[in-house]
PDB file of N, CA and C in Angstrom:
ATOM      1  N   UNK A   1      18.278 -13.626  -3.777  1.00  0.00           N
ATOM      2  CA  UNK A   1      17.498 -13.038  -2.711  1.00  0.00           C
ATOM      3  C   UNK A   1      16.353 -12.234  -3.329  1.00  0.00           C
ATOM      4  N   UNK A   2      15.422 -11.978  -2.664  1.00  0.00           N
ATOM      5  CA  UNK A   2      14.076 -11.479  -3.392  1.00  0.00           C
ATOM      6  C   UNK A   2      14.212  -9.865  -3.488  1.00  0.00           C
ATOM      7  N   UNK A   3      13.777  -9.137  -3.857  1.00  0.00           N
ATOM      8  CA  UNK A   3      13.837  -7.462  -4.043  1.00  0.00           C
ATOM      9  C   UNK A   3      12.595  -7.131  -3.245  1.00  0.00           C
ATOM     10  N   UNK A   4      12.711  -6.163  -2.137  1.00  0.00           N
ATOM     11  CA  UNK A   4      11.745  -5.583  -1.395  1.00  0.00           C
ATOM     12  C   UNK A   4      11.722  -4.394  -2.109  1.00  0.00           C
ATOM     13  N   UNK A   5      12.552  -3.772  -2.545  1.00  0.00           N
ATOM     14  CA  UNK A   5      12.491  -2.308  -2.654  1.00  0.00           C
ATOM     15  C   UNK A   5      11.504  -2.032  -3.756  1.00  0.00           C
ATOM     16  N   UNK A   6      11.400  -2.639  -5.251  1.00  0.00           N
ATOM     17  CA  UNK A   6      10.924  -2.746  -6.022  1.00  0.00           C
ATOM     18  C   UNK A   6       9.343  -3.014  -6.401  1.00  0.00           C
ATOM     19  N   UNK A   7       8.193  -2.495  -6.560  1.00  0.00           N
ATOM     20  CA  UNK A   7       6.987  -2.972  -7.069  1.00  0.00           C
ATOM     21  C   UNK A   7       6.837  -3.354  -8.508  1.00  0.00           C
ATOM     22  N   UNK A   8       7.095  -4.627  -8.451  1.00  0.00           N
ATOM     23  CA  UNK A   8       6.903  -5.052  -9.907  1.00  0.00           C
ATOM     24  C   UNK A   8       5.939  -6.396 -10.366  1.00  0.00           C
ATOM     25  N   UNK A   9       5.323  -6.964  -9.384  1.00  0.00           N
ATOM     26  CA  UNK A   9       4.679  -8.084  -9.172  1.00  0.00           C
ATOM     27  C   UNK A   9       3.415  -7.537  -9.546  1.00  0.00           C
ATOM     28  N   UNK A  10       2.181  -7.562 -10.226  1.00  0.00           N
ATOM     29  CA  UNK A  10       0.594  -7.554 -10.651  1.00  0.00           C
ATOM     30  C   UNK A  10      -0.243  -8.249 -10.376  1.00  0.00           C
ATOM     31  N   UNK A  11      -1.496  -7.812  -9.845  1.00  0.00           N
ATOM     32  CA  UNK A  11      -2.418  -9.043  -9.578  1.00  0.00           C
ATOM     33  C   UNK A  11      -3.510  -8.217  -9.811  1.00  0.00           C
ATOM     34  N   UNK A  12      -4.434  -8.714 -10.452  1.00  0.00           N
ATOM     35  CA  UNK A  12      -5.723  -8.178 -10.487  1.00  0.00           C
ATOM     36  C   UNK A  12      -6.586  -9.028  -9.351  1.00  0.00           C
ATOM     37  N   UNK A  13      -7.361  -8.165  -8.695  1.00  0.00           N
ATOM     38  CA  UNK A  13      -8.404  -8.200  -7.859  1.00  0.00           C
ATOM     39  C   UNK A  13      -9.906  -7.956  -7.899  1.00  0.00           C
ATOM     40  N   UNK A  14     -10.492  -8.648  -7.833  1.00  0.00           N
ATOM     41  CA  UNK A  14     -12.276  -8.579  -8.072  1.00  0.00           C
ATOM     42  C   UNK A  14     -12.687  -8.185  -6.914  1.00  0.00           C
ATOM     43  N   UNK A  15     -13.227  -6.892  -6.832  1.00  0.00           N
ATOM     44  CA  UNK A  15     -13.877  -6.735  -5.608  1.00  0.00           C
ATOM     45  C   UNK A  15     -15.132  -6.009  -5.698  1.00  0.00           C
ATOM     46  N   UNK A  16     -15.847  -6.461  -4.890  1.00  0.00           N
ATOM     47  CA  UNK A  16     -17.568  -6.005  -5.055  1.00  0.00           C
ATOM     48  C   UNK A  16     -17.454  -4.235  -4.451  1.00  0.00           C
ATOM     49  N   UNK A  17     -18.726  -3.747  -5.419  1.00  0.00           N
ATOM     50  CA  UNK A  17     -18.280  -2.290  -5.062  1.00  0.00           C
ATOM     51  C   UNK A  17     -18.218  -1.633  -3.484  1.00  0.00           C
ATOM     52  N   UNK A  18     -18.949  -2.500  -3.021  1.00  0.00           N
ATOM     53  CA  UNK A  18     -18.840  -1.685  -1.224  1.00  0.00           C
ATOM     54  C   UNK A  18     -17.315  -2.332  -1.421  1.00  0.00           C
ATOM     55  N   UNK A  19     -16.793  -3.198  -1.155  1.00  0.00           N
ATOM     56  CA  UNK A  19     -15.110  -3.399  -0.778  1.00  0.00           C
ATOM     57  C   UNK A  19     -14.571  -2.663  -1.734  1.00  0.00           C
ATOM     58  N   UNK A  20     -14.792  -2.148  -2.866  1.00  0.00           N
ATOM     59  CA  UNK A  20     -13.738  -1.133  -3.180  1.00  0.00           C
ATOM     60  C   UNK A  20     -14.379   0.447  -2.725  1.00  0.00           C
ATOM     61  N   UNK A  21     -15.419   0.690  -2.275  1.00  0.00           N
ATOM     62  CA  UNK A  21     -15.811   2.120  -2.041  1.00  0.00           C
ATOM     63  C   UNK A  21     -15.025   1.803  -0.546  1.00  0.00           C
ATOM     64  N   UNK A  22     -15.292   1.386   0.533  1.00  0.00           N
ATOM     65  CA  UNK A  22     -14.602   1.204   1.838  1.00  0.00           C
ATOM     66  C   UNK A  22     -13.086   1.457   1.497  1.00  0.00           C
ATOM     67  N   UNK A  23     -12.466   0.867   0.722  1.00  0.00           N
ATOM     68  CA  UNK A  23     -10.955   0.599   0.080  1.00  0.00           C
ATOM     69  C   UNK A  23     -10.679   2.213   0.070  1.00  0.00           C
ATOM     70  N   UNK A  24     -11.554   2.826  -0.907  1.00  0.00           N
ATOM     71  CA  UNK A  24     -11.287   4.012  -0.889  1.00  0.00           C
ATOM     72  C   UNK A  24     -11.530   5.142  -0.409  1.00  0.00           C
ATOM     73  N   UNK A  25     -12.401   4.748   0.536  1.00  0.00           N
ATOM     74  CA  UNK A  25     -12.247   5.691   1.858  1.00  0.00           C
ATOM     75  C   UNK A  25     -11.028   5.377   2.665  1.00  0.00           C
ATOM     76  N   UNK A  26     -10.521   4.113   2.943  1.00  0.00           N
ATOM     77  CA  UNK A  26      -9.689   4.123   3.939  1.00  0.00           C
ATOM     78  C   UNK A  26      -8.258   4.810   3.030  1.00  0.00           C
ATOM     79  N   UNK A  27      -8.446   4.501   2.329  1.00  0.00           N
ATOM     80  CA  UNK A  27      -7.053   5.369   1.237  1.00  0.00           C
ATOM     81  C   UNK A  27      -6.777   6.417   1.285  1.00  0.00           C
ATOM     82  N   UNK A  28      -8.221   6.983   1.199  1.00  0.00           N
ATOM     83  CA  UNK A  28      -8.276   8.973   0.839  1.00  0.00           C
ATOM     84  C   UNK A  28      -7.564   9.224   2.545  1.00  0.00           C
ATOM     85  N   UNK A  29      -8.083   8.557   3.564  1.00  0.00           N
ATOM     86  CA  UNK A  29      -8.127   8.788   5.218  1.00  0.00           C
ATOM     87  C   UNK A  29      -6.718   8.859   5.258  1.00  0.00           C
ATOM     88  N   UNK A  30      -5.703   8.017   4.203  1.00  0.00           N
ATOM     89  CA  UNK A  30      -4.604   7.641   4.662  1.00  0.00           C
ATOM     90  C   UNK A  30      -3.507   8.357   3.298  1.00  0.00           C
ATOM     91  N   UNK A  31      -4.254   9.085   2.878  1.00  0.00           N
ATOM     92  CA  UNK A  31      -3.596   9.897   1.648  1.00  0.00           C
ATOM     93  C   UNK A  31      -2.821   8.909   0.429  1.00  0.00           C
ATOM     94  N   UNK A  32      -3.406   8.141   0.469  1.00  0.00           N
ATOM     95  CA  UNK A  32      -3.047   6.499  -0.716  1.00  0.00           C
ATOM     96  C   UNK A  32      -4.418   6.943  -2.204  1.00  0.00           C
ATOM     97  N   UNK A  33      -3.591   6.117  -2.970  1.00  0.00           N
ATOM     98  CA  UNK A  33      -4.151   5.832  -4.123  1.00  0.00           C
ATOM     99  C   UNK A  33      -4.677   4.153  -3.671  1.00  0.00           C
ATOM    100  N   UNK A  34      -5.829   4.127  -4.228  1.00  0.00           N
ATOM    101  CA  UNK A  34      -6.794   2.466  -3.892  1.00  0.00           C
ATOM    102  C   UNK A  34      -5.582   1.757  -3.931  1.00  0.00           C
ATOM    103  N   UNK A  35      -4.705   1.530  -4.832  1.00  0.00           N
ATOM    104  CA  UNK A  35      -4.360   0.207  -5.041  1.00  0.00           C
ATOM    105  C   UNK A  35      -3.252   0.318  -4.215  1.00  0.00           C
ATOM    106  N   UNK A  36      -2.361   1.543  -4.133  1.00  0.00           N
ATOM    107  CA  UNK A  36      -1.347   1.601  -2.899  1.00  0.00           C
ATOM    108  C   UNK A  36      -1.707   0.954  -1.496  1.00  0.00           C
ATOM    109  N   UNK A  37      -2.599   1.770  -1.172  1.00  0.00           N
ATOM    110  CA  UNK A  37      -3.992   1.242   0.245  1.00  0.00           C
ATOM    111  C   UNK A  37      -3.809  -0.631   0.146  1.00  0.00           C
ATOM    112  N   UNK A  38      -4.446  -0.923  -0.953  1.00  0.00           N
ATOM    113  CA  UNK A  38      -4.451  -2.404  -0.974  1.00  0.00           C
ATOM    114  C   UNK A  38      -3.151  -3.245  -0.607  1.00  0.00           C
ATOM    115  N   UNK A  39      -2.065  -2.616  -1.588  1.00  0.00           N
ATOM    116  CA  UNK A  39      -0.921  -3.327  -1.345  1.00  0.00           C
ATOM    117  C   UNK A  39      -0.242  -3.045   0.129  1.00  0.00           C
ATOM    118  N   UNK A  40      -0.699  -2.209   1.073  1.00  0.00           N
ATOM    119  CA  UNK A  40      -0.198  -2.384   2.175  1.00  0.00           C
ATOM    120  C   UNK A  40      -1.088  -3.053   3.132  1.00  0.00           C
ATOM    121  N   UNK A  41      -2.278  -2.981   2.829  1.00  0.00           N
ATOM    122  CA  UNK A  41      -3.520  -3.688   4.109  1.00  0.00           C
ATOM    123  C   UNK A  41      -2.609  -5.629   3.764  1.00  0.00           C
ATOM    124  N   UNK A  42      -2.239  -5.344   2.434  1.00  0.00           N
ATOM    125  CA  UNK A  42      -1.785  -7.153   2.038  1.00  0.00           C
ATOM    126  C   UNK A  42      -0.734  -7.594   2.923  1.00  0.00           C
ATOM    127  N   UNK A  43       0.679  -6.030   2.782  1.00  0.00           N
ATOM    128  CA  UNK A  43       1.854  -6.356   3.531  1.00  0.00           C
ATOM    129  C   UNK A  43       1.397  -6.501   5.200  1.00  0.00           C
ATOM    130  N   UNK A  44       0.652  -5.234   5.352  1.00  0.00           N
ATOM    131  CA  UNK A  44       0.193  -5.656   7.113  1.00  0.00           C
ATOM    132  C   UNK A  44      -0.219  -6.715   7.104  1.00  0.00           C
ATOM    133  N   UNK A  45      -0.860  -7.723   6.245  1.00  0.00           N
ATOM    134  CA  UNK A  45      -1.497  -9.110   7.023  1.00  0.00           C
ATOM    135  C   UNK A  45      -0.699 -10.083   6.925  1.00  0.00           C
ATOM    136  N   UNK A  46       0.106  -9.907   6.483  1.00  0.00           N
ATOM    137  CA  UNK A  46       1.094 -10.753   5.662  1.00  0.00           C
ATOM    138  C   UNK A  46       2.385 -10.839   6.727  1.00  0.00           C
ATOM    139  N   UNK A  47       2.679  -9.233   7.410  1.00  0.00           N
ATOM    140  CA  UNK A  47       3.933  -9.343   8.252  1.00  0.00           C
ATOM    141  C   UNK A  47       3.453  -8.514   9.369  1.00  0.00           C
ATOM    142  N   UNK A  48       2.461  -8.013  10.078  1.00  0.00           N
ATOM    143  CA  UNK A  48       2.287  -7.652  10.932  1.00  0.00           C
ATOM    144  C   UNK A  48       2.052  -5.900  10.949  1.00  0.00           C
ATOM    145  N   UNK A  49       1.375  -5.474  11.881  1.00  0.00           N
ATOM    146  CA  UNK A  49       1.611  -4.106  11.584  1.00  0.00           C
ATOM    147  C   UNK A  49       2.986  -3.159  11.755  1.00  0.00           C
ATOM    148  N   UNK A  50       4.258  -3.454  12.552  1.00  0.00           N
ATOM    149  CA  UNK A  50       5.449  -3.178  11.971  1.00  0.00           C
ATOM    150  C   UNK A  50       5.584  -2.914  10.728  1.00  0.00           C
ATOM    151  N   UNK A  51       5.727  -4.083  10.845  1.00  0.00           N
ATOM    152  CA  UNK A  51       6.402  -4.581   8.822  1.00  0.00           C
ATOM    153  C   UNK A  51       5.611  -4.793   8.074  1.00  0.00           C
ATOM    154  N   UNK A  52       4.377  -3.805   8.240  1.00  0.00           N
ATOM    155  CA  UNK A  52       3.346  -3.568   7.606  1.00  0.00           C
ATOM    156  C   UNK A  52       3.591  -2.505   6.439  1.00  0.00           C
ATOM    157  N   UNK A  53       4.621  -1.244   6.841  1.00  0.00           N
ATOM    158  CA  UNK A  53       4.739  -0.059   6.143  1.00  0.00           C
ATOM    159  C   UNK A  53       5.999  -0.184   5.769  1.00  0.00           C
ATOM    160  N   UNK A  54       6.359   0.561   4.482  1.00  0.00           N
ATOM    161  CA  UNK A  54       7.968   0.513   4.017  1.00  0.00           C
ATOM    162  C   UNK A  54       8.741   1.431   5.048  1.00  0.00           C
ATOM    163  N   UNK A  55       9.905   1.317   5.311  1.00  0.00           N
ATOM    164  CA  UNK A  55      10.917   1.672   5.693  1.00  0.00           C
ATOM    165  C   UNK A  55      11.263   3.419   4.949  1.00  0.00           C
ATOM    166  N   UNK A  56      11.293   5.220   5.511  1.00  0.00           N
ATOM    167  CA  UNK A  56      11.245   5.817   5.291  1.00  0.00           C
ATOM    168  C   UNK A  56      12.736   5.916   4.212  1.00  0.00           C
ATOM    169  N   UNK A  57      13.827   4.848   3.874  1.00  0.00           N
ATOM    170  CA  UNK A  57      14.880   4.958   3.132  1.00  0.00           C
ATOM    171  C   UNK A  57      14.536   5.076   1.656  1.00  0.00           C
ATOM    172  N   UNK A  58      13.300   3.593   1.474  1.00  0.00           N
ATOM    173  CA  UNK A  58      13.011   3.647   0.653  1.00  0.00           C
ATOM    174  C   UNK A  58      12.086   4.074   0.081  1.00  0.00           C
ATOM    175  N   UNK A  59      11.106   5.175   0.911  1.00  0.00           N
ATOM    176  CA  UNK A  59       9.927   5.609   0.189  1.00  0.00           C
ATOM    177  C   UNK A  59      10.110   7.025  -0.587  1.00  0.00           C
ATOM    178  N   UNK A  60       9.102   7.501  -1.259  1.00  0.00           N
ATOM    179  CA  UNK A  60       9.090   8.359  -2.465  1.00  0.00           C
ATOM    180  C   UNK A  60       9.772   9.967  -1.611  1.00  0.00           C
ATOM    181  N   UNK A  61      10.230  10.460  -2.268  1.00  0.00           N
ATOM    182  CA  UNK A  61      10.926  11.684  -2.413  1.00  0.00           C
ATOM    183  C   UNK A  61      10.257  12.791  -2.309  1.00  0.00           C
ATOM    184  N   UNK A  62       9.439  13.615  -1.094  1.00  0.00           N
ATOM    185  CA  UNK A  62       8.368  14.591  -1.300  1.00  0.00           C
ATOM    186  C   UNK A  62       8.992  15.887  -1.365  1.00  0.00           C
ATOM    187  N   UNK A  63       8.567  16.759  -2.072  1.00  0.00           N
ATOM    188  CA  UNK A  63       8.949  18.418  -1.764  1.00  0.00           C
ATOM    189  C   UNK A  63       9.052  18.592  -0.342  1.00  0.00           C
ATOM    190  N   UNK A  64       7.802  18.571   0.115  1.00  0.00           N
ATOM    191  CA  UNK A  64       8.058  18.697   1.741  1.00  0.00           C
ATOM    192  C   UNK A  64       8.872  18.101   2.948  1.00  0.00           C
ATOM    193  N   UNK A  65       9.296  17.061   2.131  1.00  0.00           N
ATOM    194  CA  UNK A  65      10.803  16.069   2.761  1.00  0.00           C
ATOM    195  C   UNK A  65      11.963  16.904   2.760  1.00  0.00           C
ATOM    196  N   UNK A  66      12.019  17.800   2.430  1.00  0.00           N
ATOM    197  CA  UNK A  66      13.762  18.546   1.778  1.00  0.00           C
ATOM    198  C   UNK A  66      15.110  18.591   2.934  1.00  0.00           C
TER     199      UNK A  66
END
């Protein structure tokens, strides 16, 4: 069975500088690092905006989570 939980897959991407300056506005808007931003605009197109975002079980561990 495939591993969701895990980011371990790489791809480099060529993108002209307006698509990565846009990229990183919509990132900063959404408190993402560019390439985080990217890898979810991929999962939203890929599975919809649902199952666009990870599941709060498996995401990162914040101070302000406690």
């Amino acid at each position: 069975m495939l591993d969701d939980n895990k980011h371990s897959e790489a791809m480099k991407v060529w993108l002209t500088e307006r698509e990565f300056h846009d990229l990183c506005i919509l990132a900063m808007k959404d408190d993402r690092k560019p390439g985080e931003m990217l890898r979810v605009i991929v999962r939203r197109s890929m599975y919809g905006t649902i199952g666009g975002t990870e599941s709060e079980v498996h995401g990162a561990n914040r101070p302000e989570a406690e």
